[in-house]
Structures are given as structure tokens and as C-alpha cells.
Protein backbone atom coordinates (compact mmCIF):
# COMPACT_ATOMS: atom_id res chain seq x y z
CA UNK A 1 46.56 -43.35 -68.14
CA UNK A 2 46.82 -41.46 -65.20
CA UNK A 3 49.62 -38.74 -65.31
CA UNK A 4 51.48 -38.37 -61.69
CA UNK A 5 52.86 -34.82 -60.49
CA UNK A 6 56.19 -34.47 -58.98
CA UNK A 7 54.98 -34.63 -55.26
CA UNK A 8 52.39 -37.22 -55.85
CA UNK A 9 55.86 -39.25 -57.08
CA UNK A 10 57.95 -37.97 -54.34
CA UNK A 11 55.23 -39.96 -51.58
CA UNK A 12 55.17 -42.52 -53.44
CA UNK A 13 59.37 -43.17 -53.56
CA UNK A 14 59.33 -41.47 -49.96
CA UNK A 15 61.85 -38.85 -51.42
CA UNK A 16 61.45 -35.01 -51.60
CA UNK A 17 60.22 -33.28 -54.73
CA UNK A 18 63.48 -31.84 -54.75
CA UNK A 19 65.48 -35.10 -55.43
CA UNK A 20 62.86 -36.29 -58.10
CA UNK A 21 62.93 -33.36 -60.27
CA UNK A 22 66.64 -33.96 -60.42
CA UNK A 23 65.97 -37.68 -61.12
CA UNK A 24 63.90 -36.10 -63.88
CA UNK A 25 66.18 -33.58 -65.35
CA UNK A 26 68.93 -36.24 -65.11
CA UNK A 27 66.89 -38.43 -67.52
CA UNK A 28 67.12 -40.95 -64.46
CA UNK A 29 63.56 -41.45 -63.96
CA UNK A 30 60.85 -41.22 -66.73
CA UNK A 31 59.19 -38.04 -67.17
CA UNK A 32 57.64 -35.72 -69.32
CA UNK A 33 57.43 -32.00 -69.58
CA UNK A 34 53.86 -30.15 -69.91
CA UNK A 35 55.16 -26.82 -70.34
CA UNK A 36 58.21 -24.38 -69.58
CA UNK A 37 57.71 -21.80 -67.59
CA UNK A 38 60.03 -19.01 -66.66
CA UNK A 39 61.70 -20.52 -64.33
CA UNK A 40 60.75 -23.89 -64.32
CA UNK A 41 59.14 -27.03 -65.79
CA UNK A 42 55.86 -28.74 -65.09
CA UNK A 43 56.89 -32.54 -64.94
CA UNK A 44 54.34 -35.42 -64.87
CA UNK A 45 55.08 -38.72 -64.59
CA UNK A 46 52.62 -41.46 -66.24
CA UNK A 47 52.00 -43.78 -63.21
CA UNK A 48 52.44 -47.16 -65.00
CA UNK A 49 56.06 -45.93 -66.61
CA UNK A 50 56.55 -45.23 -62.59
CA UNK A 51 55.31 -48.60 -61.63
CA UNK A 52 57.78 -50.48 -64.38
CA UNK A 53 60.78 -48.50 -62.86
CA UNK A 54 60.38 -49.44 -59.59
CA UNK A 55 59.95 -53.21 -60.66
CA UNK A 56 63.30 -52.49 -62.79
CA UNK A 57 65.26 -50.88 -60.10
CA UNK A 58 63.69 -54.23 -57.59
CA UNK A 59 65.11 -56.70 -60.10
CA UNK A 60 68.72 -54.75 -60.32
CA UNK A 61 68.55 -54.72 -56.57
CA UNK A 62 67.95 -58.44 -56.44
CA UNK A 63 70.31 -59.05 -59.39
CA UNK A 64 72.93 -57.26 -56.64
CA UNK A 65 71.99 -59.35 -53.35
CA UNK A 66 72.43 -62.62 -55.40
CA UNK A 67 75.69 -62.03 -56.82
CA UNK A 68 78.22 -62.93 -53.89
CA UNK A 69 81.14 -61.30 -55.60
CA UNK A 70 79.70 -58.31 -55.62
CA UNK A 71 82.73 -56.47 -54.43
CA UNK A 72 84.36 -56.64 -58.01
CA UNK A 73 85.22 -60.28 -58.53
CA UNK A 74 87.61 -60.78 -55.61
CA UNK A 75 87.16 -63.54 -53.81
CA UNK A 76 87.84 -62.53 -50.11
CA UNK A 77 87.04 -65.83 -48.46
């Protein structure tokens, strides 16, 4: 198990650390905290719980593109 930090996951989504730690304090994205500092937490993110989120979020995507009344039901043909 290899244990991710925040910027190592921020390359890896292409989003700044900024936006994941919010994805992480929103409960959004999986996480865990190390310790509590302060003024902040350290966050790691187990790389295989990352890789099963991002096939989750692919298959909601896909789920999205194949439904062609997406746009609440209404048929606009």
C-alpha cells in the first residue's frame, strides 16, 4: 500500500493542492488524516482507493454521455 500526499494527488488529477484538500475535507475524495497540526492536517491518500475513484467517477461520466435525455427527461427533438 503505497500512501499518496496531497500534491503527489494533485499531478496526478492535474488539479492544485488547493482544490484537493477541499475534495478531502468535503469527504468528496477518499482520504485520511496522519496528524493535526496547528493549523492544518497532513492528508494522504492510499493510491489504489485513488485509482477506484477515478474508475468510479469514469463510469458516472460514461453513465452521463449514454443517457440522451440527459437534460432532465425532456425530450427536445
Amino acid at each position: 500500500m503505497r500512501l499518496l500526499s496531497i500534491k503527489e494527488v494533485a499531478q496526478i488529477l492535474g488539479l492544485s493542492r488547493w482544490t484537493v484538500t477541499e475534495m478531502l475535507e468535503a469527504g468528496s475524495l477518499p482520504g485520511i488524516v496522519l496528524k493535526t497540526g496547528q493549523r492544518k492536517k497532513t492528508w494522504r491518500v492510499n493510491e489504489q482507493a485513488l485509482e477506484r475513484w477515478i474508475t468510479a467517477k469514469e463510469k458516472e461520466t460514461a453513465r452521463k454521455k449514454i443517457n440522451p435525455l440527459s437534460n432532465g427527461g425532456v425530450d427536445v427533438r
